[in-house]
Protein backbone atom coordinates (compact mmCIF):
# COMPACT_ATOMS: atom_id res chain seq x y z
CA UNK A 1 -15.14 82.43 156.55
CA UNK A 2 -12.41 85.06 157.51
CA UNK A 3 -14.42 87.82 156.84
CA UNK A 4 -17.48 86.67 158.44
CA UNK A 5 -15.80 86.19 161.63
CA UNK A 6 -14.34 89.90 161.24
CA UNK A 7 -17.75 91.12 160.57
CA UNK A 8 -18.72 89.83 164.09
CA UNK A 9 -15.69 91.39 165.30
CA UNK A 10 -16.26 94.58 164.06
CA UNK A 11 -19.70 94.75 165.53
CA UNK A 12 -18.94 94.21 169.02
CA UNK A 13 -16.00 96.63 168.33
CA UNK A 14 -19.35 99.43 169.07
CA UNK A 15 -16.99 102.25 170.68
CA UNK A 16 -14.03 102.28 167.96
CA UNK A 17 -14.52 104.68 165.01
CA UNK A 18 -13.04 102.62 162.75
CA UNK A 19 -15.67 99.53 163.41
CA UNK A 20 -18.18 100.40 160.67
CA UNK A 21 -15.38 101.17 158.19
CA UNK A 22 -14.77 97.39 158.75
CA UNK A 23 -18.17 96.66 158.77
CA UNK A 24 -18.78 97.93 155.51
CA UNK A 25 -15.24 96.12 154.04
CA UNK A 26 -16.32 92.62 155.09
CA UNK A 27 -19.48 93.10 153.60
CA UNK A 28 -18.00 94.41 150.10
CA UNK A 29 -15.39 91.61 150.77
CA UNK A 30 -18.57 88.74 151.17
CA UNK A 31 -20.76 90.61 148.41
CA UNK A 32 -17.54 90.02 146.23
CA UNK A 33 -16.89 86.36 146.93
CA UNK A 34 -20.64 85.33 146.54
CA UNK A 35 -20.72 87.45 142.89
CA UNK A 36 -17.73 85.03 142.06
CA UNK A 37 -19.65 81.99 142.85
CA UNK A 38 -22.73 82.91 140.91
CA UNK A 39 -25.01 83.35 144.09
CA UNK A 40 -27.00 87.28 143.45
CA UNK A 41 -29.07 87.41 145.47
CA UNK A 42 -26.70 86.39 148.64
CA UNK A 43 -23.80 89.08 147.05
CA UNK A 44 -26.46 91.74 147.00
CA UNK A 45 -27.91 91.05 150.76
CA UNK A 46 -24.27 92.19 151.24
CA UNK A 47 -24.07 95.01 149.32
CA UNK A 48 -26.90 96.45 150.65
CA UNK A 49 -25.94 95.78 154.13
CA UNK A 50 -22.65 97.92 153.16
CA UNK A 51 -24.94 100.61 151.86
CA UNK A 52 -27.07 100.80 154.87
CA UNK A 53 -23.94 100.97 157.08
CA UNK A 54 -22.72 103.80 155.17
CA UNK A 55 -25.08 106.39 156.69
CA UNK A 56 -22.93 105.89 160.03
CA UNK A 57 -19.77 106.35 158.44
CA UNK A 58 -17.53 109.70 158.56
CA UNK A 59 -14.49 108.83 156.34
CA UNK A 60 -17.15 107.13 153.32
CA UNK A 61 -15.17 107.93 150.38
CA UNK A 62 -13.22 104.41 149.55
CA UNK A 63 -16.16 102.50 150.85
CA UNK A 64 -19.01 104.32 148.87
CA UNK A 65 -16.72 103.55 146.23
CA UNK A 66 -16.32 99.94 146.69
CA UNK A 67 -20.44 99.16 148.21
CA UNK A 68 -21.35 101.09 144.94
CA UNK A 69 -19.20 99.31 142.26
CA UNK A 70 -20.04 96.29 143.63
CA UNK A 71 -23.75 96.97 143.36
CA UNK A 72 -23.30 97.69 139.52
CA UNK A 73 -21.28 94.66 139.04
CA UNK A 74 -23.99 92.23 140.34
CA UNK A 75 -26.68 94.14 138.62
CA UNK A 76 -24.50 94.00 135.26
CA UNK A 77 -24.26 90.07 135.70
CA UNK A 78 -27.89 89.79 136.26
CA UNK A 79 -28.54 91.57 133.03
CA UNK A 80 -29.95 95.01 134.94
CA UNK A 81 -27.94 97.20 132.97
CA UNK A 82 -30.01 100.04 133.69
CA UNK A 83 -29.92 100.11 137.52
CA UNK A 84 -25.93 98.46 137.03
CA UNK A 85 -25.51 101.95 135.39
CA UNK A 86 -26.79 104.05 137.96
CA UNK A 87 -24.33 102.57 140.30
CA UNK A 88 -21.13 102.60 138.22
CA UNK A 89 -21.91 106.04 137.89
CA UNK A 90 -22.19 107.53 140.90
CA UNK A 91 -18.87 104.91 141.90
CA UNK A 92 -17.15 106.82 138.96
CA UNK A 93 -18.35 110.21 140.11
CA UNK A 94 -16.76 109.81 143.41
CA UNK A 95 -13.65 108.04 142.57
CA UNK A 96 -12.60 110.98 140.77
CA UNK A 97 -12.65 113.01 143.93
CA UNK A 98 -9.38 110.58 144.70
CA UNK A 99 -7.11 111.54 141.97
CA UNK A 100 -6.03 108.41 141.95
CA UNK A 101 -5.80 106.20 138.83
CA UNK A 102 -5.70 102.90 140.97
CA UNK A 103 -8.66 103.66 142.39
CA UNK A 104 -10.46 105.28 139.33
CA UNK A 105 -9.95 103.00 136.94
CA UNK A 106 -11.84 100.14 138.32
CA UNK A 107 -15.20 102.37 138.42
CA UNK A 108 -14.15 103.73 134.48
CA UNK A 109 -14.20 99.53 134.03
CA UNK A 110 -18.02 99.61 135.18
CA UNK A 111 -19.26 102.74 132.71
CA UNK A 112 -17.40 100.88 129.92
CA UNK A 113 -19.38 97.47 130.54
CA UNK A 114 -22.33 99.80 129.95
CA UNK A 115 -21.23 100.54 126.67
CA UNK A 116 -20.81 97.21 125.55
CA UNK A 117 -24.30 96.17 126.87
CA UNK A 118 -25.26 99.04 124.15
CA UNK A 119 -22.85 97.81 121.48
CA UNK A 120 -20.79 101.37 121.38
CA UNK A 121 -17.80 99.11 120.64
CA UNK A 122 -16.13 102.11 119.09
CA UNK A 123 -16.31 104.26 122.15
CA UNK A 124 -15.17 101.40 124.16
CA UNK A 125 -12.08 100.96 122.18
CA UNK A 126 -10.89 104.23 122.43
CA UNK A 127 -11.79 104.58 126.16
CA UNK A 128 -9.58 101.10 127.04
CA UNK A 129 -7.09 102.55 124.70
CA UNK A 130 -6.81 105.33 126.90
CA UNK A 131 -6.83 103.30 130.05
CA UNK A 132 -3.18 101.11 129.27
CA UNK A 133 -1.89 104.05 128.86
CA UNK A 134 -2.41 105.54 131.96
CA UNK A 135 -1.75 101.84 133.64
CA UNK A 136 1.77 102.13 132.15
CA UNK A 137 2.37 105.42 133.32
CA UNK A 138 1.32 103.75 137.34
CA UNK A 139 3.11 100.18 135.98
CA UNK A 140 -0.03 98.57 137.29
CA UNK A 141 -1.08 95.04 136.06
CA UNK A 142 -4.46 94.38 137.54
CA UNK A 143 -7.06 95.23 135.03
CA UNK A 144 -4.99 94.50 131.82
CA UNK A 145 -6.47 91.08 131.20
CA UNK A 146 -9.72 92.47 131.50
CA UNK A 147 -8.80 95.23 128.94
CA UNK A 148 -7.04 93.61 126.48
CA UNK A 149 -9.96 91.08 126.98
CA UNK A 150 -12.76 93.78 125.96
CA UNK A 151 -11.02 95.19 123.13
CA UNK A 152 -10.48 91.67 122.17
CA UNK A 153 -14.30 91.34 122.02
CA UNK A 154 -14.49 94.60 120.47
CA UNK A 155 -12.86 93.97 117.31
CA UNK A 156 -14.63 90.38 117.24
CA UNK A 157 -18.33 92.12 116.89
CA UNK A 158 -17.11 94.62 114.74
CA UNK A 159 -15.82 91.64 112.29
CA UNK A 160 -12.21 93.26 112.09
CA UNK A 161 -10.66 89.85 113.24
CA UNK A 162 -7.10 90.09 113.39
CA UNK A 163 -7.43 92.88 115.20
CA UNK A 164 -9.62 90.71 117.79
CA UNK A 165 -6.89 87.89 117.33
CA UNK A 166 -4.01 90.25 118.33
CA UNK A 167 -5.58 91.71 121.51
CA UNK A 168 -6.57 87.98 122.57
CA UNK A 169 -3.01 86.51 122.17
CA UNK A 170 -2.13 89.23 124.10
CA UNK A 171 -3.80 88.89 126.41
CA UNK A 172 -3.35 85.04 126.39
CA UNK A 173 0.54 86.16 126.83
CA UNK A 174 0.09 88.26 129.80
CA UNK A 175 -2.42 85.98 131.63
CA UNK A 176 0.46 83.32 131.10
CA UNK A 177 3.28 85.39 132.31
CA UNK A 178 0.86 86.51 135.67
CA UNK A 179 0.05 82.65 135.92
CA UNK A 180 -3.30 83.48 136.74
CA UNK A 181 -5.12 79.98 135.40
CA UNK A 182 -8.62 81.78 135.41
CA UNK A 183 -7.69 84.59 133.11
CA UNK A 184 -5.52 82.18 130.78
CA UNK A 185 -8.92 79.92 130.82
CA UNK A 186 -10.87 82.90 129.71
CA UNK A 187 -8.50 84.07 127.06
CA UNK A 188 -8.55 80.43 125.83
CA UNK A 189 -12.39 80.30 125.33
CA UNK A 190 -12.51 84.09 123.51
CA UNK A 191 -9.80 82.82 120.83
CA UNK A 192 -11.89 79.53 120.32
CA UNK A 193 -14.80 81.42 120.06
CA UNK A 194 -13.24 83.61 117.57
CA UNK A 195 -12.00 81.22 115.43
CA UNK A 196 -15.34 79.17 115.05
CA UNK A 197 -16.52 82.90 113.83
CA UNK A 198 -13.71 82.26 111.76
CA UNK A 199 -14.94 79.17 110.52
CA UNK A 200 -11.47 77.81 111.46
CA UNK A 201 -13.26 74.98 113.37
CA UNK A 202 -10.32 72.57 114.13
CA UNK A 203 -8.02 75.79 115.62
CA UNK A 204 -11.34 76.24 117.50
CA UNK A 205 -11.78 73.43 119.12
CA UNK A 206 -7.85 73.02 120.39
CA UNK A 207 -8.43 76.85 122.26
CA UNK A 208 -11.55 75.19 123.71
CA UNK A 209 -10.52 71.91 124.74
CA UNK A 210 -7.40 73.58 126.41
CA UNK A 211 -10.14 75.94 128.33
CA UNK A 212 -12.12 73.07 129.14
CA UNK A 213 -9.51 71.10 130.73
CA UNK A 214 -8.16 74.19 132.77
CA UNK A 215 -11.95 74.80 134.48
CA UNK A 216 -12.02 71.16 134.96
CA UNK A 217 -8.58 71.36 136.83
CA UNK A 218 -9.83 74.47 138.77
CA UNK A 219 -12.69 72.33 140.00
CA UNK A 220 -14.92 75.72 139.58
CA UNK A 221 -18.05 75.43 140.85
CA UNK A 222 -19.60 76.63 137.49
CA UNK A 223 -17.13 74.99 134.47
CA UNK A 224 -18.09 77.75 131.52
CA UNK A 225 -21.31 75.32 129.75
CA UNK A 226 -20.74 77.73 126.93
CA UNK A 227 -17.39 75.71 125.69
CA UNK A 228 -19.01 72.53 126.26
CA UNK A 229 -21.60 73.82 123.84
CA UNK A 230 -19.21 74.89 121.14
CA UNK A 231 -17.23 71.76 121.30
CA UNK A 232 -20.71 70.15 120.72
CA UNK A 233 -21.46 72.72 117.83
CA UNK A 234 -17.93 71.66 116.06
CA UNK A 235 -17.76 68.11 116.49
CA UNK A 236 -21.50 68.26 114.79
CA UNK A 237 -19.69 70.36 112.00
CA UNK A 238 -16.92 67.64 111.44
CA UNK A 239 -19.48 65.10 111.18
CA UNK A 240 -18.49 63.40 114.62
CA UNK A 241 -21.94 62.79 115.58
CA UNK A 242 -21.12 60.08 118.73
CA UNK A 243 -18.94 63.21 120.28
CA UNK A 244 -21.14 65.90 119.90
CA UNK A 245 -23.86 64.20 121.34
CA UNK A 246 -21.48 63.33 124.38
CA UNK A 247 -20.57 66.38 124.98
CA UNK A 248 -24.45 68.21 124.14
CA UNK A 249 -25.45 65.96 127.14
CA UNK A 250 -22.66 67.27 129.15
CA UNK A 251 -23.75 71.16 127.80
CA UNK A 252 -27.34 70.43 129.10
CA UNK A 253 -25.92 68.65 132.71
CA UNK A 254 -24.32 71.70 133.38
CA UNK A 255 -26.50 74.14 132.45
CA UNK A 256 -28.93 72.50 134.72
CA UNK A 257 -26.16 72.82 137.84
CA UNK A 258 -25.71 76.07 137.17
CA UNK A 259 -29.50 76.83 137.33
């Protein structure tokens, strides 16, 4: 709501330079929000209308950055990986212009969720290996969940497990200590899901129950029907028929909300 009623104000704001810098923010700042709540095709009307706007602006460098990054995240979450690519690269390309980790980073995040839509987990390790160090050289604490995260899910498809298991308790351990309930629900559904590769069912389903509970707490608009399924999957595997139906119903419920 904020930042539509800034948008407005930054359009009738026609004679100050700065308006379409604004412009372009709220609509980077709406294409964001509506990627978070699963709507596409509203988060890229936004985008676009950030990338139209940027032919009028002078200073362009931090929003081309941001309109273009944003474009490759919603086309990465719709499974585009192609066209996601084109736009995390030329983000990358011109965040380097900044010198500025804090700013480069994020886009170096993008081109290495293109590698692991072509399973180069290798190359991803190394690259995210690279990337805490330079975060603890800047102390910066923003994208370590998501690294830790992705080398986490690294390890797990190349089968070297406690490797996988050490990056996701770390990562469950920072997500804690940053009380950020979101990341600690993600890092709870990546360890159950790599203990049911495991086959350590029962470990599994305490990780996913625990996830479960936190979306439900949340109240988020779309609970992850991926755990409900794998609580299904394990109660079937423990020969708790009457639960796994329960929650198989639940699976299917959702996954019809979320369509």
């Amino acid at each position: 709501t904020n930042d539509l009623e800034a948008l407005k104000i930054w359009k009738n704001l026609k004679g100050d330079p700065l308006a379409i810098n604004g412009q372009i923010n709220s609509y980077a700042n709406l294409g964001s929000v509506y990627l978070d709540l699963g709507l596409y095709k509203k988060s890229l009307d936004y985008f676009y209308k950030g990338l139209k706007a940027l032919k009028k602006c002078k200073n362009d460098l931090i929003p081309y950055i941001r309109i273009h990054l944003g474009l490759g995240n919603v086309y990465n979450q719709i499974k585009r990986y192609k066209k996601a690519e084109t736009f995390f690269i030329k983000a990358y390309n011109e965040s380097k212009k900044t010198k500025n980790n804090i700013v480069i980073i994020p886009c170096e995040l993008g081109l290495v969720k293109t590698k692991m839509n072509s399973y180069d987990y290798n190359s991803v390790i190394v690259q995210c290996k690279k990337i805490i160090m330079r975060l603890n050289k800047i102390n910066d604490v923003n994208y370590k969940t998501h690294i830790f995260s992705t080398l986490g899910n690294c390890y797990m498809a190349l089968k070297k497990y406690k490797e996988s298991e050490k990056y996701f308790l770390e990562n469950l351990n920072f997500a804690q200590k940053m009380k950020s309930n979101e990341d600690i629900a993600i890092s709870l559904m990546n360890l159950g899901k790599l203990y049911y590769k495991m086959k350590k069912f029962n470990q599994s389903l305490i990780f996913f129950k625990k996830s479960y509970k936190l979306h439900l707490e949340q109240n988020s608009i779309q609970v992850h029907f991926e755990i409900i399924k794998f609580i299904s999957l394990i109660y079937g595997k423990n020969r708790d028929s009457e639960k796994s139906l329960t929650y198989y119903k639940k699976y299917v419920k959702q996954i019809e909300k979320n369509n």
